[in-house]
C-alpha atoms as a PDB file:
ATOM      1  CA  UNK A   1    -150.170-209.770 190.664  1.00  0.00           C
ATOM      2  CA  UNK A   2    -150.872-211.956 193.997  1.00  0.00           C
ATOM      3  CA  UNK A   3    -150.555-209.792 196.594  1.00  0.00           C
ATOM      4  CA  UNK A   4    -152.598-212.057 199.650  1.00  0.00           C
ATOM      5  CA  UNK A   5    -152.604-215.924 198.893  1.00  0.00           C
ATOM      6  CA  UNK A   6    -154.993-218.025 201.192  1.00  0.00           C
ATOM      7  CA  UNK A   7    -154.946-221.608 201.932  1.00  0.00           C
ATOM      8  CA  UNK A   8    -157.153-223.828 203.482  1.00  0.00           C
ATOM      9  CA  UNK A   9    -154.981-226.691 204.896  1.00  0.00           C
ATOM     10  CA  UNK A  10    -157.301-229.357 204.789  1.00  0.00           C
ATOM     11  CA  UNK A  11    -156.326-233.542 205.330  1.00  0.00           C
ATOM     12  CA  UNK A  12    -153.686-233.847 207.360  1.00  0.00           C
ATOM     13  CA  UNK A  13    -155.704-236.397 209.137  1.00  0.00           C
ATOM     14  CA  UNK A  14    -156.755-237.917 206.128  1.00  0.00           C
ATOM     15  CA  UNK A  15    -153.245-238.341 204.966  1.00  0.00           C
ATOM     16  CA  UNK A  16    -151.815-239.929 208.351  1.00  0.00           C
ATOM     17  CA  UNK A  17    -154.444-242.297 207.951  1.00  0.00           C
ATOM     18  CA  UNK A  18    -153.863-243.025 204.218  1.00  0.00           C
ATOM     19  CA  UNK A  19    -150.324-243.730 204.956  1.00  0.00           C
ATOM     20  CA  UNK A  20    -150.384-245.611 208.313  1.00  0.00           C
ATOM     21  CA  UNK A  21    -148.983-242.723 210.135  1.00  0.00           C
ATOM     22  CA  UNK A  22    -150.225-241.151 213.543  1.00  0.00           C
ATOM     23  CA  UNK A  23    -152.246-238.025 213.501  1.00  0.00           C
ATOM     24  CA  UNK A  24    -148.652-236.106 214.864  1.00  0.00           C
ATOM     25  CA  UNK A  25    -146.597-237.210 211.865  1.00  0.00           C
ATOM     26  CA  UNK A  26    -149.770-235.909 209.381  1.00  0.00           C
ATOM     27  CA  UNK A  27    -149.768-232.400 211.240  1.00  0.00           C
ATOM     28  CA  UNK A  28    -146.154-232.409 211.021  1.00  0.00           C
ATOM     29  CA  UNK A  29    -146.363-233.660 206.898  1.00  0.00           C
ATOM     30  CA  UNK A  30    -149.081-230.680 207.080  1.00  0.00           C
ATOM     31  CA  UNK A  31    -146.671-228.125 208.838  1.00  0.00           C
ATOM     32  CA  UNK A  32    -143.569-228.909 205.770  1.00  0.00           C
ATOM     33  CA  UNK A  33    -146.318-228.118 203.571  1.00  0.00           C
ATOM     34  CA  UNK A  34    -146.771-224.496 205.097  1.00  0.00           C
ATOM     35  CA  UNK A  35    -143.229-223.713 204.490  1.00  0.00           C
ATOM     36  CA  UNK A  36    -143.926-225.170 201.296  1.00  0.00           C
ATOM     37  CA  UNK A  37    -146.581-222.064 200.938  1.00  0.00           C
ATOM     38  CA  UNK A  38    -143.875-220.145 202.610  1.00  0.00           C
ATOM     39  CA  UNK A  39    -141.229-220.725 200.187  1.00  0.00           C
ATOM     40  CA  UNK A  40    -143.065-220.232 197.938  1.00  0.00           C
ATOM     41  CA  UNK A  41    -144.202-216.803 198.628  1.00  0.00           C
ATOM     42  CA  UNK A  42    -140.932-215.517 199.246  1.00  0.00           C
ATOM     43  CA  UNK A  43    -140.013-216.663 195.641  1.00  0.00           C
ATOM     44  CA  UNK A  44    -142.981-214.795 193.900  1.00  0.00           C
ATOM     45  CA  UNK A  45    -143.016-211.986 196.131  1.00  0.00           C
ATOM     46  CA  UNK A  46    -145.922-212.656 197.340  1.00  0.00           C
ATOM     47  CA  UNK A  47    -146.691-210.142 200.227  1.00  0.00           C
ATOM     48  CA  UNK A  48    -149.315-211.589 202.296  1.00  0.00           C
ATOM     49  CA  UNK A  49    -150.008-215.212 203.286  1.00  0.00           C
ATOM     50  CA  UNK A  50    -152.931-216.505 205.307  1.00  0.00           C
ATOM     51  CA  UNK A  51    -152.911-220.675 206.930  1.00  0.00           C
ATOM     52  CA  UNK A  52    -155.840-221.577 208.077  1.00  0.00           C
ATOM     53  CA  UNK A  53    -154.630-223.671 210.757  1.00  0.00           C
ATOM     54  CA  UNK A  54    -157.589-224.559 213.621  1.00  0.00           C
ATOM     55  CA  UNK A  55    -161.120-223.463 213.204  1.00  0.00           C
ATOM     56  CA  UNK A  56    -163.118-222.560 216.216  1.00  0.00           C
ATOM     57  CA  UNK A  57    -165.393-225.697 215.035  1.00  0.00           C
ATOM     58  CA  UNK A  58    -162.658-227.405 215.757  1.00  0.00           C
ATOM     59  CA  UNK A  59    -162.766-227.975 219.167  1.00  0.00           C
ATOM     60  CA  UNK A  60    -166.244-230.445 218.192  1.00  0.00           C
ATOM     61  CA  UNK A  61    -163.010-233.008 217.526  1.00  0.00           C
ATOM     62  CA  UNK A  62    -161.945-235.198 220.433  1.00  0.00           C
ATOM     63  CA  UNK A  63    -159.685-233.819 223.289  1.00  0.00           C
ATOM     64  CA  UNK A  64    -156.903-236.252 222.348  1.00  0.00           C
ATOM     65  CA  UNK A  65    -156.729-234.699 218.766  1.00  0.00           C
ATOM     66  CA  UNK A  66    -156.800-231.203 219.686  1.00  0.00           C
ATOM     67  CA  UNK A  67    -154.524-231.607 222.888  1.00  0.00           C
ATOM     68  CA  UNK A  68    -152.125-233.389 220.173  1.00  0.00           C
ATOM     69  CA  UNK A  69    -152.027-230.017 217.533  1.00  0.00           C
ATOM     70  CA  UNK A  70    -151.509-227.401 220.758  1.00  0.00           C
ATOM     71  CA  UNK A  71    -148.917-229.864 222.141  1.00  0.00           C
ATOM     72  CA  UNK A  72    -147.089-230.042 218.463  1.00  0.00           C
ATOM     73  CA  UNK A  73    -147.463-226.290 218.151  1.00  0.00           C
ATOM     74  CA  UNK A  74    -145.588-225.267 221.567  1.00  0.00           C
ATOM     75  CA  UNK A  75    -142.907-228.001 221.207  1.00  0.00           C
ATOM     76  CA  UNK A  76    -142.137-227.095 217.723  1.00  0.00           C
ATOM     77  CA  UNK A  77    -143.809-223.281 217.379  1.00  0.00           C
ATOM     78  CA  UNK A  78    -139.868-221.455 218.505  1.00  0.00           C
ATOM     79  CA  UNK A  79    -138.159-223.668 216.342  1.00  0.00           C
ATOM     80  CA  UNK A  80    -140.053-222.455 213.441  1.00  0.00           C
ATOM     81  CA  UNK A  81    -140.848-219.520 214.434  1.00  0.00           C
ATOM     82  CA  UNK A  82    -137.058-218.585 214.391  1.00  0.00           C
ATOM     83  CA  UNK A  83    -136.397-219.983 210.677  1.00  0.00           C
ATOM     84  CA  UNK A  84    -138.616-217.873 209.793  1.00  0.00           C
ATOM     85  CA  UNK A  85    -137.460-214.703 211.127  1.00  0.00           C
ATOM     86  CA  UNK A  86    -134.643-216.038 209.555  1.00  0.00           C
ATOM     87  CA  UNK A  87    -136.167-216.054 206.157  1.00  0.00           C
ATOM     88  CA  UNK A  88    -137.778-212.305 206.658  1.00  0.00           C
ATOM     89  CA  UNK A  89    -141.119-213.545 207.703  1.00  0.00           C
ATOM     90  CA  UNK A  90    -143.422-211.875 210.126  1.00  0.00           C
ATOM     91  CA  UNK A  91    -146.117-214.094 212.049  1.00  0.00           C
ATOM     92  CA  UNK A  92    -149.648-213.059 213.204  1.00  0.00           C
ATOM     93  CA  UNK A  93    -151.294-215.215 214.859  1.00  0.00           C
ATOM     94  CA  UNK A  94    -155.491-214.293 214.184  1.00  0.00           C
ATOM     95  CA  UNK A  95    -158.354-215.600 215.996  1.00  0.00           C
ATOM     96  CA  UNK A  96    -160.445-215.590 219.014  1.00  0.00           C
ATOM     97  CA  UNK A  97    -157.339-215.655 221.680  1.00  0.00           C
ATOM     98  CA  UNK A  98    -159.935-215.791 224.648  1.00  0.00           C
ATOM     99  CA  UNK A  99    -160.492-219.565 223.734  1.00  0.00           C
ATOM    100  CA  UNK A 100    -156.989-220.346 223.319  1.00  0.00           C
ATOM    101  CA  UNK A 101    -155.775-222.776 225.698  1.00  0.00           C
ATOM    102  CA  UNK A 102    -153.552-220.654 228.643  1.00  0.00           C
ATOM    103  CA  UNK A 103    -150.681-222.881 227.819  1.00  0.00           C
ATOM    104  CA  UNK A 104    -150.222-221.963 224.243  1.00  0.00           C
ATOM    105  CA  UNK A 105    -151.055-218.341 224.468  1.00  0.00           C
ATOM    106  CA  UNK A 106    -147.469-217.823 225.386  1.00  0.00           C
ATOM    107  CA  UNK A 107    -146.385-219.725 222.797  1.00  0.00           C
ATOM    108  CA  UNK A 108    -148.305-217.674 220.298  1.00  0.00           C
ATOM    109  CA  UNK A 109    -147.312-214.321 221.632  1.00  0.00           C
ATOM    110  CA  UNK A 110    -143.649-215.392 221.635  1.00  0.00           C
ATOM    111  CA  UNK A 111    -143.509-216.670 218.010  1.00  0.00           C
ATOM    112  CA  UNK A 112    -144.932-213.360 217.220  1.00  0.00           C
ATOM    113  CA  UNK A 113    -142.402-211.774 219.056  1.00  0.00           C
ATOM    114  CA  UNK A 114    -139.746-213.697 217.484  1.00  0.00           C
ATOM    115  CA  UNK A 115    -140.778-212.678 214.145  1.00  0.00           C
ATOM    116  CA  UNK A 116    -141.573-209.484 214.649  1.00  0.00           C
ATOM    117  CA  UNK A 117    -139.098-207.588 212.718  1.00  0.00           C
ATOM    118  CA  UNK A 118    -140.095-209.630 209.192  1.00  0.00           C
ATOM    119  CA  UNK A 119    -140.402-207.393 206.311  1.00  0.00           C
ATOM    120  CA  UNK A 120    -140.540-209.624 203.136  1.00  0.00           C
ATOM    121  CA  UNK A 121    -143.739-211.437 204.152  1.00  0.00           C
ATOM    122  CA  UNK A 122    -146.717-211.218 206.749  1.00  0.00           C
ATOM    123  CA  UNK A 123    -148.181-214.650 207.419  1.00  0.00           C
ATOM    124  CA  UNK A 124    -151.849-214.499 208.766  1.00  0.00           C
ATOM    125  CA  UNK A 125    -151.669-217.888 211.108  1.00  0.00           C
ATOM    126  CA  UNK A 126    -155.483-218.551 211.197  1.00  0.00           C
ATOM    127  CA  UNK A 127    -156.046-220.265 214.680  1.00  0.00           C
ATOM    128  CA  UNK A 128    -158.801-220.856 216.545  1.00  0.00           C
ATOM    129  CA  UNK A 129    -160.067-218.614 214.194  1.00  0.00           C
ATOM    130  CA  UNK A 130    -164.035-218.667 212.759  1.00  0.00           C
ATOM    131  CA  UNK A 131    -165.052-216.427 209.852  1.00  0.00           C
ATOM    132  CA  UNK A 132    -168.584-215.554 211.267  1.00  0.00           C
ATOM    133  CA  UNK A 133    -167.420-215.281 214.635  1.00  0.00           C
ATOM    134  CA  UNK A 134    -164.757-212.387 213.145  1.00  0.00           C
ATOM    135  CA  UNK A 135    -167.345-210.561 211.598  1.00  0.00           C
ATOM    136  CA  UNK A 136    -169.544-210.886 215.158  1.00  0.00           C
ATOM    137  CA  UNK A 137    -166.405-209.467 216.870  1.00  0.00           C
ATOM    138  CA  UNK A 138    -166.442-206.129 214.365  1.00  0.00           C
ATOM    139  CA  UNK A 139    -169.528-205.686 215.042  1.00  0.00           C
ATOM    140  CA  UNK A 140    -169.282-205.521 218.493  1.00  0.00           C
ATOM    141  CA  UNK A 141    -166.699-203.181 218.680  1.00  0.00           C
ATOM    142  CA  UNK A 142    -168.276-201.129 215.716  1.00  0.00           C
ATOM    143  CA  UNK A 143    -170.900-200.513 218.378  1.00  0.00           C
ATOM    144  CA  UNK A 144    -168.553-199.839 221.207  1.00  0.00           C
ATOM    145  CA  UNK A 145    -167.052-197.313 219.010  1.00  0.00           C
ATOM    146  CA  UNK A 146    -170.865-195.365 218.429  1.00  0.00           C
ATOM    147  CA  UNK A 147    -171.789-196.169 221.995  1.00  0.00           C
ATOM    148  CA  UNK A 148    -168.173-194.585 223.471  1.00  0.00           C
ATOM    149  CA  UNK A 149    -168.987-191.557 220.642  1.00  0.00           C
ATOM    150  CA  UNK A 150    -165.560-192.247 219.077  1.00  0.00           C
ATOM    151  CA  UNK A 151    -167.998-193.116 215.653  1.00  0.00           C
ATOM    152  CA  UNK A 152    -170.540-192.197 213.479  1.00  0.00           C
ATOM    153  CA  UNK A 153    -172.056-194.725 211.710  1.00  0.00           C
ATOM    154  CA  UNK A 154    -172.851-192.924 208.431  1.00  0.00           C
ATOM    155  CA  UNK A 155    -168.584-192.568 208.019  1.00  0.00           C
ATOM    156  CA  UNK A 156    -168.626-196.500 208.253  1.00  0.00           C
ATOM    157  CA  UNK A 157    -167.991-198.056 205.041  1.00  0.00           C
ATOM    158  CA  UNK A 158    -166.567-201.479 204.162  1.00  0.00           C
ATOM    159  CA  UNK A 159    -163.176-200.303 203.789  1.00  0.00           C
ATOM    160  CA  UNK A 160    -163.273-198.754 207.535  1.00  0.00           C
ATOM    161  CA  UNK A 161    -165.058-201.601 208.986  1.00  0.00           C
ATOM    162  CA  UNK A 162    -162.436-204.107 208.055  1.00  0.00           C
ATOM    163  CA  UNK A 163    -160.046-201.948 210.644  1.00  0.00           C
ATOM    164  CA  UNK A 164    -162.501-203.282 213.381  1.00  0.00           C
ATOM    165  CA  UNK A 165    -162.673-207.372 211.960  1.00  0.00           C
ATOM    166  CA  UNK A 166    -159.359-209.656 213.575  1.00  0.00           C
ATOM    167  CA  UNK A 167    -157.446-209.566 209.700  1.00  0.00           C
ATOM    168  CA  UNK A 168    -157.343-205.430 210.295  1.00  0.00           C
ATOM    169  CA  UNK A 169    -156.615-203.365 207.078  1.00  0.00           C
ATOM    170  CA  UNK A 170    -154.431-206.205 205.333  1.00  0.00           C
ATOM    171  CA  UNK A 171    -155.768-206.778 201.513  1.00  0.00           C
ATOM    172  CA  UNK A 172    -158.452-209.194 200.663  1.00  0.00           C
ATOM    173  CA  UNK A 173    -157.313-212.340 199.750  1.00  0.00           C
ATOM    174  CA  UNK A 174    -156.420-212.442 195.752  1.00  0.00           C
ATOM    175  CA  UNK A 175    -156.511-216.535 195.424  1.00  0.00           C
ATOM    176  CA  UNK A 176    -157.136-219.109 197.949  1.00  0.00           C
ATOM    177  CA  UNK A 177    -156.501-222.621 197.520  1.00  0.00           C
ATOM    178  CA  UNK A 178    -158.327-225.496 199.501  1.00  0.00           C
ATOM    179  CA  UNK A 179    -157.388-228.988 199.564  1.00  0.00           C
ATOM    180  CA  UNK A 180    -158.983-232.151 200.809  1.00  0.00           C
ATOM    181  CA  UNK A 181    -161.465-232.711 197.887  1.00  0.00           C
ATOM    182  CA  UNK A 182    -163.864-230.161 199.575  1.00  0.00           C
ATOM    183  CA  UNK A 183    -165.287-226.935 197.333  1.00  0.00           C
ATOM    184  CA  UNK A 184    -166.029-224.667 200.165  1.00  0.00           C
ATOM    185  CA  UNK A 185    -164.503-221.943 202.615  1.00  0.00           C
ATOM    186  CA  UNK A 186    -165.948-223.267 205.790  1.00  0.00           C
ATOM    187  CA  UNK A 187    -165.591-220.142 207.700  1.00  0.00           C
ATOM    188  CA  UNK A 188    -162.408-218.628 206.063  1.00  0.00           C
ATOM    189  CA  UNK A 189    -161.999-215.017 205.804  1.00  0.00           C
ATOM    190  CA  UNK A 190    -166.071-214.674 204.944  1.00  0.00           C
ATOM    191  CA  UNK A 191    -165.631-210.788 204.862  1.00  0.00           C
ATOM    192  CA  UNK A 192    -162.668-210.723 202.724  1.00  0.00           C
ATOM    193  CA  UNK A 193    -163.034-212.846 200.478  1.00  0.00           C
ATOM    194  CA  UNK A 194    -166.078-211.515 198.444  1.00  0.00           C
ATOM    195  CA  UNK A 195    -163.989-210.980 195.313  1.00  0.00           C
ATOM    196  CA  UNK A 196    -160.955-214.026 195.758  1.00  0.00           C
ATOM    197  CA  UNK A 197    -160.647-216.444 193.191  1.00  0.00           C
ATOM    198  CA  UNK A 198    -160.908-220.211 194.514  1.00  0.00           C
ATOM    199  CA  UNK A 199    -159.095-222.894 193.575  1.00  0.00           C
ATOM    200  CA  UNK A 200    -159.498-226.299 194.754  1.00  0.00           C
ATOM    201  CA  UNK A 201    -156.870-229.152 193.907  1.00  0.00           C
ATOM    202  CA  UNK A 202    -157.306-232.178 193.990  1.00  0.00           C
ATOM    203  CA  UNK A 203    -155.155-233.396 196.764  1.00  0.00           C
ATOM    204  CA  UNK A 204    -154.714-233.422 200.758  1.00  0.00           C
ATOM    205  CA  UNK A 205    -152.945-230.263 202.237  1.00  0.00           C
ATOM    206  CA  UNK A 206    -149.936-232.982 202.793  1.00  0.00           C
ATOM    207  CA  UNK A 207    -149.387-233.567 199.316  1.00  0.00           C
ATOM    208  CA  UNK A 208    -149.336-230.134 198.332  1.00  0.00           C
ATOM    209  CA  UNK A 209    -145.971-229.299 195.795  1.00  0.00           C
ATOM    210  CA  UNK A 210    -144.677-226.652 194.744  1.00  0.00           C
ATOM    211  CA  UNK A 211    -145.970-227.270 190.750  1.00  0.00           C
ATOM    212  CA  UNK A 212    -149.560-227.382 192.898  1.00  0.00           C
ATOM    213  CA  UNK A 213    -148.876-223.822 193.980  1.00  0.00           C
ATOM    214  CA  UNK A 214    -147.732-223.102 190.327  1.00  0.00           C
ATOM    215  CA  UNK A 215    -150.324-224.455 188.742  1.00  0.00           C
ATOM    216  CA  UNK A 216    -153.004-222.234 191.346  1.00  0.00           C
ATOM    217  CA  UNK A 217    -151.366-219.193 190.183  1.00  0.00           C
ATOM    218  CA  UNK A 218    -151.497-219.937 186.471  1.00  0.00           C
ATOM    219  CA  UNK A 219    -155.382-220.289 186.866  1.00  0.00           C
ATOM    220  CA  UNK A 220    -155.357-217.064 188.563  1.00  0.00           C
ATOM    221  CA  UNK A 221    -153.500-215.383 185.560  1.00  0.00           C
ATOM    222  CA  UNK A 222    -156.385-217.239 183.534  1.00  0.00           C
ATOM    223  CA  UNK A 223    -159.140-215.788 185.482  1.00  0.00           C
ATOM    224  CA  UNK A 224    -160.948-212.485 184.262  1.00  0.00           C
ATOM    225  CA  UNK A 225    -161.288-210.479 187.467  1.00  0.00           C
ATOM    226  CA  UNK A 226    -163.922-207.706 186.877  1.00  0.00           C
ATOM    227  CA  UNK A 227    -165.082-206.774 190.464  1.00  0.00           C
ATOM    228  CA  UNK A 228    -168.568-206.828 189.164  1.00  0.00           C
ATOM    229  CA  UNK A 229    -168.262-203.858 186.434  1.00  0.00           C
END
């Protein structure tokens, strides 16, 4: 049983420029494809769902490309943000929110206000988000904790630091699919994801289908998942 899918939504770009289309329509070919993942969590009862959306790396990419991803995501972010309430789903939004740009930070609190009474799925948005840089950040406050005497460090364990890491207490990650012809996590969920099962299709994030998402679970089934014993 899948309780926490992952997915590294890699080539969007790739894809707009495969097909002759600007970088806008491939985001937006990217974002169908999250509701894709969406859909179909909700049909397998799937609990938790994490997008990796925008790594901190990210911002390395030219100011027209990022400005056009934070300009797609506060003209179209309420829009989806209220199907998907309508659909049950609950949105966190997980990453280093002092380098989001101050105007989408309202957008991102009010798209998880809007969604904030989902029950039949969480959905970990992954944005400006890096996996070493969320471990950094635990430690930090780790030490704040034993500094402030609210923690002894021989009652920390791996279980009780996760409360201190961005992703909180939610369950590791059981599968997580990247696309774009790349076999690596590049920063995603590096704590958590010690034990997932990777699966790597071999397609863009834009031409991710529904039999893809099938076909990732049935090699999960497949896999023998020991946990080191």
């Amino acid at each position: 049983m899948i309780r926490h899918l992952g997915c590294i939504m890699d080539g969007n770009r790739r894809w707009a420029k495969k097909n002759g289309v600007s970088l806008s329509d491939g985001v937006l070919e990217g974002l169908s494809r999250a509701q894709t993942a969406v859909d179909f969590c909700l049909e397998k009862q799937i609990p938790y769902l994490s997008l990796y959306a925008f790594a901190i790396e990210n911002f390395k990419r030219s100011i027209i490309e990022r400005e056009c991803i934070f300009g797609l995501l506060i003209s179209h972010g309420r829009t989806y943000a209220t199907n998907l309430a309508n659909q049950g789903v609950r949105v966190h939004i997980i990453g280093d929110r002092s380098l989001f740009p101050s105007h989408v930070q309202d957008t991102c609190d009010e798209i998880e206000q809007i969604t904030s009474s989902g029950k039949k799925l969480t959905v970990q948005l992954l944005f400006c988000y890096g996996g070493r840089q969320e471990i950094i950040a635990g430690v930090k406050e780790v030490c704040m904790q034993v500094s402030a005497g609210k923690l002894d460090l021989d009652n920390l364990t791996t279980e009780s630091f996760k409360r201190y890491l961005w992703m909180g207490d939610i369950p590791d990650p059981d599968l997580i699919i990247r696309t774009g012809f790349a076999n690596r996590l590049s920063g995603f969920l590096l704590f958590a994801s010690a034990y997932s099962e990777l699966y790597f299709p071999q397609c863009l994030w834009p031409d991710m289908t529904h039999e893809q998402f099938e076909k990732a679970v049935e090699y999960f089934v497949s896999c023998k998942r020991n946990f080191g014993v």
